[in-house]
N, C-alpha and C. Protein backbone atom coordinates (compact mmCIF):
# COMPACT_ATOMS: atom_id res chain seq x y z
N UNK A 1 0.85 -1.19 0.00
CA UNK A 1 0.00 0.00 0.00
C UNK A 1 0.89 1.24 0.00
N UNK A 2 0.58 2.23 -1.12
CA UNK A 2 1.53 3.56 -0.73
C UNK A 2 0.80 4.47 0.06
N UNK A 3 1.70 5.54 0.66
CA UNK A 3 0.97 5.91 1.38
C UNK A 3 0.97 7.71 0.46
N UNK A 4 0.02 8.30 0.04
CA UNK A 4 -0.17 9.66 -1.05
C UNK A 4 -0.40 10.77 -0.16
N UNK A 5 0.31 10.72 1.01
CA UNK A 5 -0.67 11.88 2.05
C UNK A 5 0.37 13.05 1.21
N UNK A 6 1.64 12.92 1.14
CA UNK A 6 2.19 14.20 1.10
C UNK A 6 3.65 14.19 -0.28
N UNK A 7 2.48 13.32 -0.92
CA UNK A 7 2.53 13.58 -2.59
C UNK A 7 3.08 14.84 -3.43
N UNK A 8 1.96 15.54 -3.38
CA UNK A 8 1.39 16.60 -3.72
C UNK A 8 2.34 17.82 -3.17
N UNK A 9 2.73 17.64 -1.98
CA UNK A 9 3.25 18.58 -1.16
C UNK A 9 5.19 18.43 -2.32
N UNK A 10 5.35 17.27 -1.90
CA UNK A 10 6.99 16.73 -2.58
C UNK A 10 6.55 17.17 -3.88
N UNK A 11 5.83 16.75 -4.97
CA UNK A 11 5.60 17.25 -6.19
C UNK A 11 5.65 18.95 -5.91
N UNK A 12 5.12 19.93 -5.76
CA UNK A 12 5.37 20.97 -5.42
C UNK A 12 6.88 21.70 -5.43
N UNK A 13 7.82 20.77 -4.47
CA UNK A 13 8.36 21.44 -3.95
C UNK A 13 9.62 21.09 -5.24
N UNK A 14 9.71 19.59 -5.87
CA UNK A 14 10.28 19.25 -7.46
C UNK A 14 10.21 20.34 -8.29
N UNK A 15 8.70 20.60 -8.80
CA UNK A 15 8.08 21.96 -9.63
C UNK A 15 9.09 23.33 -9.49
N UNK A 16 9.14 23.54 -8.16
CA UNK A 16 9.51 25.13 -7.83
C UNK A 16 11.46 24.66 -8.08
N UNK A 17 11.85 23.91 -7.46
CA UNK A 17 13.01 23.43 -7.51
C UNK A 17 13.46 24.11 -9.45
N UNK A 18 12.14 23.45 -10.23
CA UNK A 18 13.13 23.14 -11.65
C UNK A 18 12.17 24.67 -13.08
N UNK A 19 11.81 25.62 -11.36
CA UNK A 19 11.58 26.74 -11.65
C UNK A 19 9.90 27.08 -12.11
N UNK A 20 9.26 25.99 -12.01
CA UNK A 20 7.82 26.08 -12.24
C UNK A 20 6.76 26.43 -11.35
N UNK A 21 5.86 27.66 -11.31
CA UNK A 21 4.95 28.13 -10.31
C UNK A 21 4.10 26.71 -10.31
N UNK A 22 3.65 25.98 -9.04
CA UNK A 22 2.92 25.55 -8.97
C UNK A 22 1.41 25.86 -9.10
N UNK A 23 1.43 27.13 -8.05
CA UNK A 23 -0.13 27.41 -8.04
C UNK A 23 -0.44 27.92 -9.44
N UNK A 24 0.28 28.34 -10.46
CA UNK A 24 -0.31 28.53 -11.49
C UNK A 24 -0.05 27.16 -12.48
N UNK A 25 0.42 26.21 -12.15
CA UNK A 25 -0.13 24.76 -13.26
C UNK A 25 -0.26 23.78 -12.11
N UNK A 26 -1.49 23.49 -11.81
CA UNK A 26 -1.84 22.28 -10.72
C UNK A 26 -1.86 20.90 -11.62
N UNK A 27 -2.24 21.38 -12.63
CA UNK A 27 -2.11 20.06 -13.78
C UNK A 27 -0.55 19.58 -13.79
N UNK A 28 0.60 19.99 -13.61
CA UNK A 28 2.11 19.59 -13.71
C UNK A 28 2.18 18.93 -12.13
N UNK A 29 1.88 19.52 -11.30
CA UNK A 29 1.68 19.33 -9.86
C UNK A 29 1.30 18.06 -9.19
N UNK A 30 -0.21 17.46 -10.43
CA UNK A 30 -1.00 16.51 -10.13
C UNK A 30 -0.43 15.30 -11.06
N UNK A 31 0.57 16.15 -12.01
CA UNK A 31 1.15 14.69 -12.92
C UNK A 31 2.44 14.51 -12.33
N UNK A 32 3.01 15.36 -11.52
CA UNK A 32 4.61 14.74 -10.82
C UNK A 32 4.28 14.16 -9.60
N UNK A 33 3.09 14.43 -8.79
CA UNK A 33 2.73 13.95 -7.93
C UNK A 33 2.65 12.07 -8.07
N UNK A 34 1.52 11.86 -9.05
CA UNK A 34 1.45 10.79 -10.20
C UNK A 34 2.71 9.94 -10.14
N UNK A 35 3.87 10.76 -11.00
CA UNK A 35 4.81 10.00 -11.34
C UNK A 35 5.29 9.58 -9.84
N UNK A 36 5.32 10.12 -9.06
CA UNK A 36 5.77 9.87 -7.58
C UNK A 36 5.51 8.62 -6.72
N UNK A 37 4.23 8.47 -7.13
CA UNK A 37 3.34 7.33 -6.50
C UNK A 37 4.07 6.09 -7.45
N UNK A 38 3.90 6.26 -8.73
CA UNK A 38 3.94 5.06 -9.26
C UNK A 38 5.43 4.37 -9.51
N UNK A 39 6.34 5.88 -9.33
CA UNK A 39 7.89 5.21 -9.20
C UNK A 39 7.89 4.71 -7.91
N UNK A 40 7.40 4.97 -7.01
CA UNK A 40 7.34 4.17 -5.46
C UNK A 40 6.89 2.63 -5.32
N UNK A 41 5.96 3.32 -6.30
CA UNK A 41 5.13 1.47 -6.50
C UNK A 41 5.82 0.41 -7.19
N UNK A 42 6.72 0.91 -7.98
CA UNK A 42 7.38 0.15 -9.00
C UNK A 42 8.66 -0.09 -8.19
N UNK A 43 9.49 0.51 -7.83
CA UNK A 43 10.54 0.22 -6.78
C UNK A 43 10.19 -0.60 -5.63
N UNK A 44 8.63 -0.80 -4.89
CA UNK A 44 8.30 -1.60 -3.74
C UNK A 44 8.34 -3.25 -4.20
């Protein structure tokens, strides 16, 4: 089971890192978040 509580939060903080406003693309936000979960899942 993964656990997605603070996904979203780490995706965010990737985004701003590689210079991208989050609050203005939640769509990039909600797809690195995404990739996050499922590279976790795939590595478990």
């Amino acid at each position: 089971e993964q656990d997605e509580r603070f996904t979203s939060v780490e995706a965010e903080g990737l985004l701003r890192e590689s210079g991208v406003q989050p609050s203005r693309d939640r769509a990039s936000v909600d797809e690195t978040a995404a990739m996050l979960i499922l590279q976790r899942f795939v590595a478990s």
